[in-house]
N, C-alpha and C. Protein backbone atom coordinates (compact mmCIF):
# COMPACT_ATOMS: atom_id res chain seq x y z
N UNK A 1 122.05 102.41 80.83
CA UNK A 1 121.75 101.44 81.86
C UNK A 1 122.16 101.96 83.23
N UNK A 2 122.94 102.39 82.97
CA UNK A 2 123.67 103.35 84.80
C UNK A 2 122.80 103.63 85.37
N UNK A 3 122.01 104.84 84.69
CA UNK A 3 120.73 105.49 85.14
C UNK A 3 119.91 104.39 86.01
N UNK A 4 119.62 103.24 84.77
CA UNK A 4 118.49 102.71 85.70
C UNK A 4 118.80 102.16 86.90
N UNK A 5 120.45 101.97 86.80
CA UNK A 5 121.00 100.98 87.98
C UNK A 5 120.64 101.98 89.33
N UNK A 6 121.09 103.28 89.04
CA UNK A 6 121.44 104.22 90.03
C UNK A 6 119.97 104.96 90.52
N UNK A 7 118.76 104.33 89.81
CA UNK A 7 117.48 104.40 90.69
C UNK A 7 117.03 103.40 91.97
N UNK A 8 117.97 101.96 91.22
CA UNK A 8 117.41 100.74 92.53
C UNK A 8 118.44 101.40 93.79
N UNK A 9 120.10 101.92 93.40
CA UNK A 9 120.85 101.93 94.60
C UNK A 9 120.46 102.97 95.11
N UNK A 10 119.91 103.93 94.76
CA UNK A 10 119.33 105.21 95.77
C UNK A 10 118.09 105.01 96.35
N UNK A 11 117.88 103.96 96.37
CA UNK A 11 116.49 103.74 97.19
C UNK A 11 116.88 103.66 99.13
N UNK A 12 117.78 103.28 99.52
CA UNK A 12 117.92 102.82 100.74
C UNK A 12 118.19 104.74 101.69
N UNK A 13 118.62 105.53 100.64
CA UNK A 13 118.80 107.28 101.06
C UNK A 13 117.40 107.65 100.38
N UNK A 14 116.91 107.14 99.88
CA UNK A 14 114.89 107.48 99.21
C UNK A 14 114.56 107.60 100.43
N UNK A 15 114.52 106.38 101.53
CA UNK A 15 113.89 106.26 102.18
C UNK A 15 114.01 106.68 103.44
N UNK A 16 115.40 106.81 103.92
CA UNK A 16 115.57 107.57 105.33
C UNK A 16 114.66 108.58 105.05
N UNK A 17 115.57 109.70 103.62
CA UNK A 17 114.88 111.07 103.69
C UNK A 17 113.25 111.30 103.79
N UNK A 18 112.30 110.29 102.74
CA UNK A 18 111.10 110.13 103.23
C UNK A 18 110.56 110.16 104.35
N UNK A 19 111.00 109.07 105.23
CA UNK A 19 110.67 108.87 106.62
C UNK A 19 111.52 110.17 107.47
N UNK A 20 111.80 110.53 107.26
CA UNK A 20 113.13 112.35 107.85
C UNK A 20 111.30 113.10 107.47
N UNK A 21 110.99 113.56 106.24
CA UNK A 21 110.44 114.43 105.65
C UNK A 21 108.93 114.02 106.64
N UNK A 22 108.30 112.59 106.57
CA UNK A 22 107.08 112.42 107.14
C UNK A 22 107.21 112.83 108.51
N UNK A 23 108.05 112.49 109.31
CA UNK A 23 108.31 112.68 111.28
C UNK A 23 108.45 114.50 110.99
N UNK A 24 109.07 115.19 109.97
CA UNK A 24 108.74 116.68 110.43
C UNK A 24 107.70 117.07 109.94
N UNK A 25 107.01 116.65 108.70
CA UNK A 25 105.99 117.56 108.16
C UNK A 25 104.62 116.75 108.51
N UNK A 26 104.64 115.33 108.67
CA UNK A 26 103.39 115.07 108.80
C UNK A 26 102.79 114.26 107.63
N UNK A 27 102.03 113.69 107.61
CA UNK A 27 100.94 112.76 106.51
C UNK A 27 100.98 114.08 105.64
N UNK A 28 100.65 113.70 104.44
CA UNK A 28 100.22 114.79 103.28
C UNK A 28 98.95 114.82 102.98
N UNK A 29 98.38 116.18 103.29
CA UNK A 29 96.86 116.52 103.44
C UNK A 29 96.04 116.70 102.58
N UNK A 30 96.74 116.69 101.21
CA UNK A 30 96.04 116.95 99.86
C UNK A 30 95.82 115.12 99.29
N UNK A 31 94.32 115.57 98.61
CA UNK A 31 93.80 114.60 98.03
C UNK A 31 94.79 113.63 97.47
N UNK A 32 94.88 112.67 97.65
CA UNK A 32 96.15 111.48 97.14
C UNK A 32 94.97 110.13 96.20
N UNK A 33 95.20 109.88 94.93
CA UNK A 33 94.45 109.35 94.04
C UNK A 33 95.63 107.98 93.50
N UNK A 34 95.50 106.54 94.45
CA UNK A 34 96.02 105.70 93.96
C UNK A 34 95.30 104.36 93.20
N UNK A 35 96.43 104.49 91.89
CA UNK A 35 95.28 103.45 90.93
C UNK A 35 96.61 102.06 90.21
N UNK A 36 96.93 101.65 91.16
CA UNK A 36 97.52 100.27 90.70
C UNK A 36 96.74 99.08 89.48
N UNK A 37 97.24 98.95 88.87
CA UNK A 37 96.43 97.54 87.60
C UNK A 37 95.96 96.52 88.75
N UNK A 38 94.83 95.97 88.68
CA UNK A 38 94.16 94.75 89.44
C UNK A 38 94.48 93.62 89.59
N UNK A 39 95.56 93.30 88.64
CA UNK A 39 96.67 92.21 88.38
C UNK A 39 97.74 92.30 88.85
N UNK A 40 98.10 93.52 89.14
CA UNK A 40 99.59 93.92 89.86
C UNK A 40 99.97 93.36 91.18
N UNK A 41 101.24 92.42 91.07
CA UNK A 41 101.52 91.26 92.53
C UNK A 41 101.30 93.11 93.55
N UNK A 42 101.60 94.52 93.17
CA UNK A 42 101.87 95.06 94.18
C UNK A 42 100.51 95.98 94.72
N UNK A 43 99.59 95.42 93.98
CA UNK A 43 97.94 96.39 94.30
C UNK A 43 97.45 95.96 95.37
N UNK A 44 97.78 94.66 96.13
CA UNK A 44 97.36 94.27 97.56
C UNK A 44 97.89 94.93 98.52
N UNK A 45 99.00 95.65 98.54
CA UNK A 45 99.44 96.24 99.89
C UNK A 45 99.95 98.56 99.39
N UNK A 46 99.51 98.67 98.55
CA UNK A 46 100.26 99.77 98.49
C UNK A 46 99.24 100.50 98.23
N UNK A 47 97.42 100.42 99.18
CA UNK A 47 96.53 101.57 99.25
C UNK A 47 97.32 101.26 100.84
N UNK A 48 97.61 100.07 102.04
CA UNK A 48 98.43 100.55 102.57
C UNK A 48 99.25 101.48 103.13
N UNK A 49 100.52 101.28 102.33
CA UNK A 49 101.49 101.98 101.86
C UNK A 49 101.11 103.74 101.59
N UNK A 50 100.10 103.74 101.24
CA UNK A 50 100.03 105.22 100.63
C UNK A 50 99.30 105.87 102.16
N UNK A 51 98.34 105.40 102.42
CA UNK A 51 98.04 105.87 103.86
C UNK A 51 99.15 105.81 105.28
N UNK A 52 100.08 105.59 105.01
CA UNK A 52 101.47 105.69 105.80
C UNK A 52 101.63 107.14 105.67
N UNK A 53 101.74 107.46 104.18
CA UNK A 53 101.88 108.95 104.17
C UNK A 53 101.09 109.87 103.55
N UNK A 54 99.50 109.49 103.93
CA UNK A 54 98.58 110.46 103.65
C UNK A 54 97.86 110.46 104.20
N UNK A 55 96.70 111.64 104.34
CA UNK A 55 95.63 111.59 105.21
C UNK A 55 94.24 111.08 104.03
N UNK A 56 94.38 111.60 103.25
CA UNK A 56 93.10 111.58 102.29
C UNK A 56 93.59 110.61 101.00
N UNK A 57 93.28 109.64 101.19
CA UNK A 57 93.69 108.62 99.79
C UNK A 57 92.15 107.72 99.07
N UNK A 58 92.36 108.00 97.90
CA UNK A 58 91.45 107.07 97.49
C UNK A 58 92.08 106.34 96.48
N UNK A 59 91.54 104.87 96.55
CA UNK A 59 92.42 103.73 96.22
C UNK A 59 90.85 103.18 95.04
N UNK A 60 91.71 102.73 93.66
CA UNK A 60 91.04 101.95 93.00
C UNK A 60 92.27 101.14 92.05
N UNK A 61 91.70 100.21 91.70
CA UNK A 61 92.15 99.30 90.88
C UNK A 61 91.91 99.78 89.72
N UNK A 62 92.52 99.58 88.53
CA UNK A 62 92.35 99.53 87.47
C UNK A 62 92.20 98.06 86.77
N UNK A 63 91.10 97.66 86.02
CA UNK A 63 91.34 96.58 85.39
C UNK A 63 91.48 96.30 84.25
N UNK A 64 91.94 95.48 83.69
CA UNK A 64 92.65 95.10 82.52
C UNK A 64 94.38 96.06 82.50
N UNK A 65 94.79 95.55 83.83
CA UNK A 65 96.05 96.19 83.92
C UNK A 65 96.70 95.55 84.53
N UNK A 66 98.15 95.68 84.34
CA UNK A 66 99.15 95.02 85.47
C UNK A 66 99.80 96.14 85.95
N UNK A 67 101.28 96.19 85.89
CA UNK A 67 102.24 97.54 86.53
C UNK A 67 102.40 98.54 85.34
N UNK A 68 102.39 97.91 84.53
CA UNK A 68 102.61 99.49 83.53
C UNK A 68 100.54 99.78 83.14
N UNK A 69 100.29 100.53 84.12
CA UNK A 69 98.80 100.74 83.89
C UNK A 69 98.35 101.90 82.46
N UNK A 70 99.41 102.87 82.32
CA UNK A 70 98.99 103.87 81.22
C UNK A 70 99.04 103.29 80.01
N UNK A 71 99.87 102.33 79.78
CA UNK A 71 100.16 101.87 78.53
C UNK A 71 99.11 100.24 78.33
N UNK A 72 98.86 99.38 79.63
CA UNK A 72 98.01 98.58 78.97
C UNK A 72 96.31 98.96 79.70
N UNK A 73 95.72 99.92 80.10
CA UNK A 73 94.65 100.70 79.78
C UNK A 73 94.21 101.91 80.08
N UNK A 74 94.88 103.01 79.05
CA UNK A 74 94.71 103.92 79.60
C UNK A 74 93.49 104.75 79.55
N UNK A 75 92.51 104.08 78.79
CA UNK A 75 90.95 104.66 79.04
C UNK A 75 90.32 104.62 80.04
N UNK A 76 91.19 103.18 80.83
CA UNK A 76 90.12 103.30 82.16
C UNK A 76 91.18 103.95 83.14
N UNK A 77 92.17 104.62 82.77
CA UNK A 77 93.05 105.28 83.80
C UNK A 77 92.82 106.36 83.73
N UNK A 78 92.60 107.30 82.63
CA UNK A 78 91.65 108.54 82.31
C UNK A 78 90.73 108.47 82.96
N UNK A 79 89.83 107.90 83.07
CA UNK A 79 88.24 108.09 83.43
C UNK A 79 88.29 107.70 85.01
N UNK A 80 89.74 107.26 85.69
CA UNK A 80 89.48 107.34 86.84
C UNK A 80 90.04 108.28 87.38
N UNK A 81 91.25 108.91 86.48
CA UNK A 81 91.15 110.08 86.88
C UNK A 81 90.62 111.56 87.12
N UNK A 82 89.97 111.19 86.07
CA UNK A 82 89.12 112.34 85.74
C UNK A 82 87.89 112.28 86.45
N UNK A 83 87.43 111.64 86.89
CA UNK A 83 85.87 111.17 87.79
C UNK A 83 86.68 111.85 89.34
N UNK A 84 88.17 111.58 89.57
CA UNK A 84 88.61 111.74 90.71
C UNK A 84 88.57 113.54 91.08
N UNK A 85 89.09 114.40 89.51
CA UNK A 85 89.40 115.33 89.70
C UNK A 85 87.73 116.00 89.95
């Protein structure tokens, strides 16, 4: 359980260094492929979120999914990835 604890408390040093890393290097220029479940409270704001720190994003939903998308469909998470690559 530590572990998992010690992923929520390192978030607040996640994020300086992120925002440190974006102000020197810049948006990230390589293809960025985001696929949140269509049900997920967090799929409304985090194609967003991802264009904060990218230049090239393509955003789809997955449906018949919530937050754990590989495990409740991962046929249609394959095939969007793979259509992507």
């Amino acid at each position: 359980m530590r572990a998992g604890f010690e992923l929520y408390r390192a978030f607040p040093v996640d994020v300086e260094r992120n925002w440190d890393d974006l102000k020197r290097d810049g948006k990230l220029t390589m293809p960025v492929l985001e696929l949140p479940g269509a049900a997920s409270a967090f799929a409304p704001f985090t194609e967003g979120m991802m264009r904060e720190v990218a230049k090239d994003v393509t955003f789809r939903t997955i449906e018949r999914a919530n937050h754990w998308v590989p495990e409740e469909n991962a046929k249609a998470l394959v095939s969007a990835i793979t259509d992507f690559l």
